[in-house]
Protein backbone atom coordinates (compact mmCIF):
# COMPACT_ATOMS: atom_id res chain seq x y z
CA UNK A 1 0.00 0.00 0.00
CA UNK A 2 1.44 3.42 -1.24
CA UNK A 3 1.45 5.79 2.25
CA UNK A 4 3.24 8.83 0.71
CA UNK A 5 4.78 10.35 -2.20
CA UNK A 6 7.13 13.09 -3.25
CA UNK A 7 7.18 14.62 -6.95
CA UNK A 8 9.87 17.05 -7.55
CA UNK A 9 9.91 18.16 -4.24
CA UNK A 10 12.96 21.34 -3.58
CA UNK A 11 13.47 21.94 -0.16
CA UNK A 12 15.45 24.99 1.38
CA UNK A 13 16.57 26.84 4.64
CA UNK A 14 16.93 30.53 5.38
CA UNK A 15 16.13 31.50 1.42
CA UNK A 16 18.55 29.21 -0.18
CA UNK A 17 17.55 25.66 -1.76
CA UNK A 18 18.99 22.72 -0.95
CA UNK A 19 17.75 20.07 -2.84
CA UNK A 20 15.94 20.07 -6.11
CA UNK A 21 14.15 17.69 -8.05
CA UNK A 22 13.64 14.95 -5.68
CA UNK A 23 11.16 11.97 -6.23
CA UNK A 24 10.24 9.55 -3.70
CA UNK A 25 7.89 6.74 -2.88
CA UNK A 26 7.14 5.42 0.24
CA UNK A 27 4.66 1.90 0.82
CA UNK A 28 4.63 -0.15 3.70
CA UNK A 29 7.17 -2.14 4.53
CA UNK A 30 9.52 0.58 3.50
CA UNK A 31 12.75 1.31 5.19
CA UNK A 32 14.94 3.86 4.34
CA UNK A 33 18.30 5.21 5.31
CA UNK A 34 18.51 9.06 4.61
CA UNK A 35 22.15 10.00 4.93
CA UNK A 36 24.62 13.21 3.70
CA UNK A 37 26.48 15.74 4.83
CA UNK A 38 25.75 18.37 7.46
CA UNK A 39 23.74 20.90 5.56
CA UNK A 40 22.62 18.94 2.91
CA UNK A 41 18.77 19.28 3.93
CA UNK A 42 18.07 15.92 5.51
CA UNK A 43 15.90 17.35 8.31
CA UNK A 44 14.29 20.02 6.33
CA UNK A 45 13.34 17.10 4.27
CA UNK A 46 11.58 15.22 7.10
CA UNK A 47 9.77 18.67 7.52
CA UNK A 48 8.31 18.69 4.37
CA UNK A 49 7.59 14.98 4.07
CA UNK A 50 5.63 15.12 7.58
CA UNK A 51 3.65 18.47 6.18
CA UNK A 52 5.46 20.09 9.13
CA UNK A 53 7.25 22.28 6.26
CA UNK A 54 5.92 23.47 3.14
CA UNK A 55 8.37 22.70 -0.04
CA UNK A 56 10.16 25.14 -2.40
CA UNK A 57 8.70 23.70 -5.85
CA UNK A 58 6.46 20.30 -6.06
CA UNK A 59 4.31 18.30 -4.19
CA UNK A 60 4.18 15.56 -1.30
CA UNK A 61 0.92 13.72 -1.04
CA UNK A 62 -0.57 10.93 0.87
CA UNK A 63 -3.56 8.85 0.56
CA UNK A 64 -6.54 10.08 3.28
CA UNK A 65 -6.26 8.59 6.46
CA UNK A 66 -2.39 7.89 6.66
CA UNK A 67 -0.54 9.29 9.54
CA UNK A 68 2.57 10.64 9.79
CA UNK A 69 5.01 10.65 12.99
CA UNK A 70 8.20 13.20 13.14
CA UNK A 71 10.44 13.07 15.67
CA UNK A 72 12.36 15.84 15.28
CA UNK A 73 16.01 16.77 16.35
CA UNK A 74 15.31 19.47 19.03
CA UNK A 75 12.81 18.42 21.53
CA UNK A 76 9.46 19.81 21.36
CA UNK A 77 6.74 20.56 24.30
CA UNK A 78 5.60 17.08 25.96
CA UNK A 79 1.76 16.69 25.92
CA UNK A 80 1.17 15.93 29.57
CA UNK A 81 2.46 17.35 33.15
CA UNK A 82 4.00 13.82 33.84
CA UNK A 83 5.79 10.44 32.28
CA UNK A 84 2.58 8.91 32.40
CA UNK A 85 0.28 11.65 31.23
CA UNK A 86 2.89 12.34 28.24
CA UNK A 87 2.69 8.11 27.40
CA UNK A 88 -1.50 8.12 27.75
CA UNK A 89 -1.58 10.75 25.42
CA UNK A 90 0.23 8.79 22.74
CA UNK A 91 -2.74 6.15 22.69
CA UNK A 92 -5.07 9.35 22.19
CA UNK A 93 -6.06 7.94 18.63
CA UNK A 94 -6.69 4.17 19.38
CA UNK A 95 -9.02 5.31 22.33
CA UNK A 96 -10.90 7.44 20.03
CA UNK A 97 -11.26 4.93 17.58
CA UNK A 98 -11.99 2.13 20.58
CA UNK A 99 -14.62 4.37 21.54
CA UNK A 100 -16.40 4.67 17.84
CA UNK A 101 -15.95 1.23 17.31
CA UNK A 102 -18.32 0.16 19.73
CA UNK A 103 -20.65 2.81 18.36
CA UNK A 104 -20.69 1.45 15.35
CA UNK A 105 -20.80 -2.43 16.98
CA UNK A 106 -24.21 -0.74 18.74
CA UNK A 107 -25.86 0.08 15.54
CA UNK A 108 -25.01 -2.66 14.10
CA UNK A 109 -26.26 -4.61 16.35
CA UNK A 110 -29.53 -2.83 16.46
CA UNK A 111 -30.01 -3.77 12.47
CA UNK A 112 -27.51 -1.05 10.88
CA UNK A 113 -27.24 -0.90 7.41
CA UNK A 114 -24.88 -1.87 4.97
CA UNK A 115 -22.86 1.41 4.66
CA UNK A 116 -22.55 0.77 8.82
CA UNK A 117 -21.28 -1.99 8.12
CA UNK A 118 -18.94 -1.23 5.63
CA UNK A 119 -17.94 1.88 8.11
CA UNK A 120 -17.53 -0.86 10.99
CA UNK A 121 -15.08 -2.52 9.02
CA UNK A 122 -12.87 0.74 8.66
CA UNK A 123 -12.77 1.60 11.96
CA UNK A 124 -11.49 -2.05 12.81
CA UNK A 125 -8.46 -1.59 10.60
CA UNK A 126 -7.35 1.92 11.71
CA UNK A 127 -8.00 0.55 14.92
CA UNK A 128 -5.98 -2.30 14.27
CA UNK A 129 -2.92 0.09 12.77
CA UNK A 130 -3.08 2.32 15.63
CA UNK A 131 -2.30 -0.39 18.03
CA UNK A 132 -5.63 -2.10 19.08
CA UNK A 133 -6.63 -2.73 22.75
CA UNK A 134 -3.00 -3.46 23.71
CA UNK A 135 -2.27 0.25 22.65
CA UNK A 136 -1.32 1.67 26.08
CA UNK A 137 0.59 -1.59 27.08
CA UNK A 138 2.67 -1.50 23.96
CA UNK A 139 3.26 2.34 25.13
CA UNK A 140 4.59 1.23 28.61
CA UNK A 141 6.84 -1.50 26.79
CA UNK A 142 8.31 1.20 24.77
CA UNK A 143 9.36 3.26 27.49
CA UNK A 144 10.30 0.91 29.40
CA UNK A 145 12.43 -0.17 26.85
CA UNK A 146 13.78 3.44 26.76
CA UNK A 147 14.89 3.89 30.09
CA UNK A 148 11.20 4.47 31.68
CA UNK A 149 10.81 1.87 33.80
CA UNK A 150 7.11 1.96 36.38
CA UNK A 151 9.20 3.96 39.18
CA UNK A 152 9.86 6.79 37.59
CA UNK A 153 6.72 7.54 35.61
CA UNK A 154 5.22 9.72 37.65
CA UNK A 155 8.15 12.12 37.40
CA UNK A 156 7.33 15.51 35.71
CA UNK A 157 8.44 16.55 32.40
CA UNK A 158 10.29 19.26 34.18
CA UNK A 159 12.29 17.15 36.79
CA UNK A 160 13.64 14.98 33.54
CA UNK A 161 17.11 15.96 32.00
CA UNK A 162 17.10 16.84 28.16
CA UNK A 163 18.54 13.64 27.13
CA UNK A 164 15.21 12.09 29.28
CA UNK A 165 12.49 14.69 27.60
CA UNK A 166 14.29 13.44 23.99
CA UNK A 167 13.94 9.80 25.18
CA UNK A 168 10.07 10.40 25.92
CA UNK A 169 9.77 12.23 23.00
CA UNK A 170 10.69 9.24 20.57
CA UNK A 171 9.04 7.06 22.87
CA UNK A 172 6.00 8.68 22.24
CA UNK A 173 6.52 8.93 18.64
CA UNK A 174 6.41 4.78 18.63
CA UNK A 175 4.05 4.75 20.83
CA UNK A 176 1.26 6.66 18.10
CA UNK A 177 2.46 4.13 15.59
CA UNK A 178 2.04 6.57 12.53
CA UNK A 179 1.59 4.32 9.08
CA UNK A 180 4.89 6.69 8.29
CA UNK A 181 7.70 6.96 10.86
CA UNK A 182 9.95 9.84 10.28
CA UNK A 183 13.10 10.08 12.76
CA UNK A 184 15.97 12.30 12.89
CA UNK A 185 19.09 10.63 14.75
CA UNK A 186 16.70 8.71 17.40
CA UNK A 187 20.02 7.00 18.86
CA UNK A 188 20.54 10.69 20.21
CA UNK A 189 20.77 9.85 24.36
CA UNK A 190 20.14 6.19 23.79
CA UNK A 191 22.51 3.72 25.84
CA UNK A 192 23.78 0.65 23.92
CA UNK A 193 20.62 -1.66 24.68
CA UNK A 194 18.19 0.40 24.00
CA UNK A 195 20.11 1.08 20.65
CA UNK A 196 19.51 -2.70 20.05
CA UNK A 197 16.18 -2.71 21.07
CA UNK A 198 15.31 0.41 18.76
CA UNK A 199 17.06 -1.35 15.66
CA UNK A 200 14.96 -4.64 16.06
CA UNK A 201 11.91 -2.14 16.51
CA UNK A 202 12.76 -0.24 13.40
CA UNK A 203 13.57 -3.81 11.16
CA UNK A 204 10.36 -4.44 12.03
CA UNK A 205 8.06 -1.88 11.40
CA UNK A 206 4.42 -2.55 10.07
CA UNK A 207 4.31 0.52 8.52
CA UNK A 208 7.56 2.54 6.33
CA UNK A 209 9.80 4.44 8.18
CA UNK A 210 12.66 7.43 7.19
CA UNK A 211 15.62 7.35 9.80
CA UNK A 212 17.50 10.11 9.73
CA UNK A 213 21.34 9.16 11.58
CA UNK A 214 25.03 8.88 11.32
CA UNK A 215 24.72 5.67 13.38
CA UNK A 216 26.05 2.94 10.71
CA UNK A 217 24.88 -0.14 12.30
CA UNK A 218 21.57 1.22 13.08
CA UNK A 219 21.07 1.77 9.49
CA UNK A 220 22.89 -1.30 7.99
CA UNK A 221 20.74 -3.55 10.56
CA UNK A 222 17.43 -1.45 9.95
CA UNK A 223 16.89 0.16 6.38
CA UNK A 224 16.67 -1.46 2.84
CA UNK A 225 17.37 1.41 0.66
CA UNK A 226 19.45 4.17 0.75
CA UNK A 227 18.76 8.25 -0.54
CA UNK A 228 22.08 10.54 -0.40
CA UNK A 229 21.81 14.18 -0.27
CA UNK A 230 24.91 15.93 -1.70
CA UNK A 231 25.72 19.37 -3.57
CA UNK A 232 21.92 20.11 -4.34
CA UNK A 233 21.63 16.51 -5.76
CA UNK A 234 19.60 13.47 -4.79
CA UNK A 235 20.02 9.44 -5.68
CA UNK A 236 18.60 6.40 -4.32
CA UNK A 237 20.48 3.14 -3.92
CA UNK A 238 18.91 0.08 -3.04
CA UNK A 239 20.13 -1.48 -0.03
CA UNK A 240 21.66 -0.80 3.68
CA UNK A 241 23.76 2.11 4.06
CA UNK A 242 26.99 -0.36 3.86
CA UNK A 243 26.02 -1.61 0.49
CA UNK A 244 23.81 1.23 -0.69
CA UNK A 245 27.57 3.27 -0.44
CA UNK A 246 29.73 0.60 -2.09
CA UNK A 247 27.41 0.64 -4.92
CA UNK A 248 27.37 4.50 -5.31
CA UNK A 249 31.06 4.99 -5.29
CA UNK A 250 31.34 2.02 -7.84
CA UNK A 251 29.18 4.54 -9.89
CA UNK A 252 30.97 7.73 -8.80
CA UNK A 253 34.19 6.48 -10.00
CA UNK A 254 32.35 4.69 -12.99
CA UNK A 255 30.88 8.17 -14.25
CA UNK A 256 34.62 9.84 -13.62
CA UNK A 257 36.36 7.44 -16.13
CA UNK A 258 33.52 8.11 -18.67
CA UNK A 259 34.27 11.97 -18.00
CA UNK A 260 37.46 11.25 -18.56
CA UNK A 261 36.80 9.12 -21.63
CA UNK A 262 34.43 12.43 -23.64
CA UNK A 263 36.85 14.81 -22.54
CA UNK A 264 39.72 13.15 -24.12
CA UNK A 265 37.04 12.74 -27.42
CA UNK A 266 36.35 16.09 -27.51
CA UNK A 267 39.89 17.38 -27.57
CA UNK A 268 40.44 14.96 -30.56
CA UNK A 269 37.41 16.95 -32.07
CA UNK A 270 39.02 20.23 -31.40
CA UNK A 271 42.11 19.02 -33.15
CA UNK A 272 40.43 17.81 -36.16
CA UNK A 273 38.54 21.47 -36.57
CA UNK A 274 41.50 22.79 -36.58
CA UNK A 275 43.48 21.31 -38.86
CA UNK A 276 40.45 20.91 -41.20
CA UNK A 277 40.68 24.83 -41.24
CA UNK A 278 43.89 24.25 -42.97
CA UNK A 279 42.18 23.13 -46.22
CA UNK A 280 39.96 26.22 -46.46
CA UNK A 281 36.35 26.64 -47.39
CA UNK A 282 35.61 23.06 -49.12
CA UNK A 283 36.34 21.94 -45.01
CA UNK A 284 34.06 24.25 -43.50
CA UNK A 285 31.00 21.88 -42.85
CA UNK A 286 33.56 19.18 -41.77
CA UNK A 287 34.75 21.43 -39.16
CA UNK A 288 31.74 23.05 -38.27
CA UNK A 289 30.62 19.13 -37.66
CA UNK A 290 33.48 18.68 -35.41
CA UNK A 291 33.68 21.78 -33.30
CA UNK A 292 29.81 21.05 -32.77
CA UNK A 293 30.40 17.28 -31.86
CA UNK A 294 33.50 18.62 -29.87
CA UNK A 295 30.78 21.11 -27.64
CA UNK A 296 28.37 18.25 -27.20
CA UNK A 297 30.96 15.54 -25.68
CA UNK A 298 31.99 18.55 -23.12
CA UNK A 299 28.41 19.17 -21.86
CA UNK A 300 27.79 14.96 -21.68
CA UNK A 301 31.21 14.82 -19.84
CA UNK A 302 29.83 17.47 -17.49
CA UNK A 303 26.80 15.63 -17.39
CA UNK A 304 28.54 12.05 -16.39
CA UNK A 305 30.93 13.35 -13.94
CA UNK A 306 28.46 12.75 -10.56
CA UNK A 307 28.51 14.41 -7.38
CA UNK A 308 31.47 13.97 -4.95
CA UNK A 309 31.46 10.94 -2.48
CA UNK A 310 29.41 11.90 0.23
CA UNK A 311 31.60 11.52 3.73
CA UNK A 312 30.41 8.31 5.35
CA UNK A 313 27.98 8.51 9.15
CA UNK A 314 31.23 6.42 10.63
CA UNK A 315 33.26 10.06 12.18
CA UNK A 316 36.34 8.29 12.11
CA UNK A 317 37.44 4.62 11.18
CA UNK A 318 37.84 1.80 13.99
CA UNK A 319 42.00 1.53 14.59
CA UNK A 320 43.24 -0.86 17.01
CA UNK A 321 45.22 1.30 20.02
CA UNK A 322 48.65 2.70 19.37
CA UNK A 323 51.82 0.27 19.77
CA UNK A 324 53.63 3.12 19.52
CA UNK A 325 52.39 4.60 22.76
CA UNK A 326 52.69 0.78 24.46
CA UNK A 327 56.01 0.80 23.69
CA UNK A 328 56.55 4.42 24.91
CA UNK A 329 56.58 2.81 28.79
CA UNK A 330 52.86 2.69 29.37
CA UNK A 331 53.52 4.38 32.66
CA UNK A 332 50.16 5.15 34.78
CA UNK A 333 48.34 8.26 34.13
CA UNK A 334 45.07 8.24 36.59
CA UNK A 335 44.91 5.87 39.25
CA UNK A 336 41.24 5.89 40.83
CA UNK A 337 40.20 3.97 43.85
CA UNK A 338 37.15 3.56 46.10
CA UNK A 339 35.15 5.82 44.05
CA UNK A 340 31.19 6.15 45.37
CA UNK A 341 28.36 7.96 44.39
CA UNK A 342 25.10 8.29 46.42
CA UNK A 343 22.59 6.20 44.55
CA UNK A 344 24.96 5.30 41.57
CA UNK A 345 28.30 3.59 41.95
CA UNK A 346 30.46 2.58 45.38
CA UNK A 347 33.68 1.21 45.55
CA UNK A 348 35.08 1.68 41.75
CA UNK A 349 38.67 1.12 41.06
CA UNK A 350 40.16 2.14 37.88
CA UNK A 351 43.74 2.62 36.20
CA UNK A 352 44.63 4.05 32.98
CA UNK A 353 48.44 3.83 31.57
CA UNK A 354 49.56 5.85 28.84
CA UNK A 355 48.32 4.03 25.15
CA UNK A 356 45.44 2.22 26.44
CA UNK A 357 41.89 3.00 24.47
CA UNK A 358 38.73 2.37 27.09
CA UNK A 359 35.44 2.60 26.45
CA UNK A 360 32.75 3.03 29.37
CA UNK A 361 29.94 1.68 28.64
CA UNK A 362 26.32 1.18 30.47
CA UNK A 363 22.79 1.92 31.04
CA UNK A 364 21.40 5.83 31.19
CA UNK A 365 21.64 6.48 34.68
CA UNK A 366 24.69 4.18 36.34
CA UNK A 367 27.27 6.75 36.51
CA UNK A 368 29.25 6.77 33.13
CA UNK A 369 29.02 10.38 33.57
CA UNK A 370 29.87 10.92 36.56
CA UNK A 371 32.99 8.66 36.66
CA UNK A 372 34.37 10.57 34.18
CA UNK A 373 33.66 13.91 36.27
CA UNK A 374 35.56 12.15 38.41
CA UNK A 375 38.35 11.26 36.59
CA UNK A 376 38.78 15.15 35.06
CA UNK A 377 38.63 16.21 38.71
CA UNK A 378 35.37 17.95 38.46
């Protein structure tokens, strides 16, 4: 089923456009991977494909009834004074729709007609699609599995942190379960299990979804196709973002060589007009021929060359530490020992020598932070 399309659709920020000409499909079962460079109008994108935004030239249309979810990258106001009030309201819809299904079940029981009927039957799907009488138990799974676990839901929206508020906020953007999901970096405050979790959720989607992230496994483990954004320009690769990227530079370096290839022709045009000059007037169609040929080859070799590589999500490649610095003594640098923390970590003993590469890792709240506080001598 076709949930949303985009016919040359230009998007821009502050006056100036940033992409042009863009076509896109969306039907469920869709995943895809929107990735490019800082600036390239990935997020204003996600504006205009949610309706949120209003494009530059063309238009984005969806059939009546879909819904679309945006989670955006700054966080927005919470609807609700609590955790639990902001997760209720996320099942708004499939209450609604609870509630005028069993209208409808009324009248039909009382010998409705055949359009109630046929109306009966709608509401059960959207029902259905907006999460069905498990609605606000799939919403407490979801922040749970975000970090909200049944203690702490009745803290307020202004007692959370701003990594907390953006954890709500996606959770409540899951929690709708919009026919289109549209996400811009959701890892954003997300430990490394609920990463996990969010991936698996995302793979399997009922409905299509647009991530927005420079988190690589996310979208190798999570999308199916690929759209860069680069220099104004916009292509679509099929596949993960690993793949999706192999196959573009193939073509990248494919439509260089062919450059290559007319601009070399053309210069062997050039040459020809000229020396066809040398034979006067009887040569003059010849060499108008050629210095004609000679201007078409350089606009098709403009044409061929593609847009630059765009600079992978991945900041900086994986290295393995230094043997360099082992070998420069590996003295000790910080020695900790019997660090505690009220409510978060006691007894923690930790030693780093000179070359060593650690990584800290655990849930939101255990005291990653705060170790490292420690550590700086904060």
């Amino acid at each position: 089923m076709e949930l949303l399309r985009a016919g040359a659709v230009a998007v821009g920020a502050a006056g100036a456009e940033l992409v042009a000409g863009l076509d896109l499909r969306l039907a469920t079962g869709d995943r895809l991977g929107l990735v490019g460079p800082n600036g390239s109008g990935k997020s204003t994108l996600l504006r205009v494909l949610a309706g949120v935004a209003a494009p530059l030239d063309g238009r984005v249309a969806r059939p009546p009834g879909v819904r679309v979810g945006l989670l955006p990258q700054s966080v927005a106001a919470l609807p609700g004074r609590t955790v639990t009030e902001v997760l209720r309201a996320a099942t708004l819809r499939a209450r609604e729709l609870e509630a005028r299904l069993r209208e409808s079940e009324t009248r039909l029981a009382f010998g409705g007609t055949a359009d109630d009927a046929v109306e009966h039957a709608a509401l059960a799907a959207e029902f259905d699609r907006a999460g069905g009488y498990g609605a606000e138990a799939a919403a407490r799974e979801v922040a749970a599995a975000l970090g909200f676990r049944a203690g702490g839901r009745d803290l307020t929206c202004a007692e959370l942190s701003p990594g907390e508020r953006r954890r709500l906020q996606l959770a409540v953007t899951l929690a709708a379960a919009p026919d289109v999901l549209l996400l811009d970096e959701p890892t954003n405050h997300l430990d490394l299990t609920a990463r996990e979790w969010l991936t698996r959720r995302l793979g399997a989607y009922a409905g299509a979804v647009v991530v927005v992230s420079h988190d690589r496994a996310l979208l190798d483990a999570a999308t199916t196709r690929t759209l860069f954004l680069a220099e104004g320009r916009a292509w679509h690769e099929p596949g993960p973002y690993s793949l999706a990227r192999r196959r573009r530079d193939a073509a990248v370096g494919a439509g260089h060589k062919r450059a290559r290839e007319l601009e070399r022709d053309a210069r062997r045009l050039e040459r020809m007009a000229v020396e066809l000059a040398a034979f006067g007037r009887k040569a003059a169609a010849r060499r108008r021929r050629a210095e004609r040929d000679g201007r078409a080859l350089r606009v098709e070799a403009r044409v061929a060359a593609p847009a630059e590589r765009v600079a992978p999500p991945q900041l900086a490649p994986r290295q393995a530490p230094s043997t360099r610095l082992r070998a420069a003594g590996g003295e000790t640098l910080v020695t900790v020992r019997h660090l505690a923390a009220e409510g978060l970590l006691s007894d923690v003993g930790l030693e780093l020598r000179r070359g060593e590469r650690v990584v800290l890792v655990g849930p939101n709240g255990s005291g990653k932070s705060t170790v490292l506080r420690a550590v700086a001598g904060d």
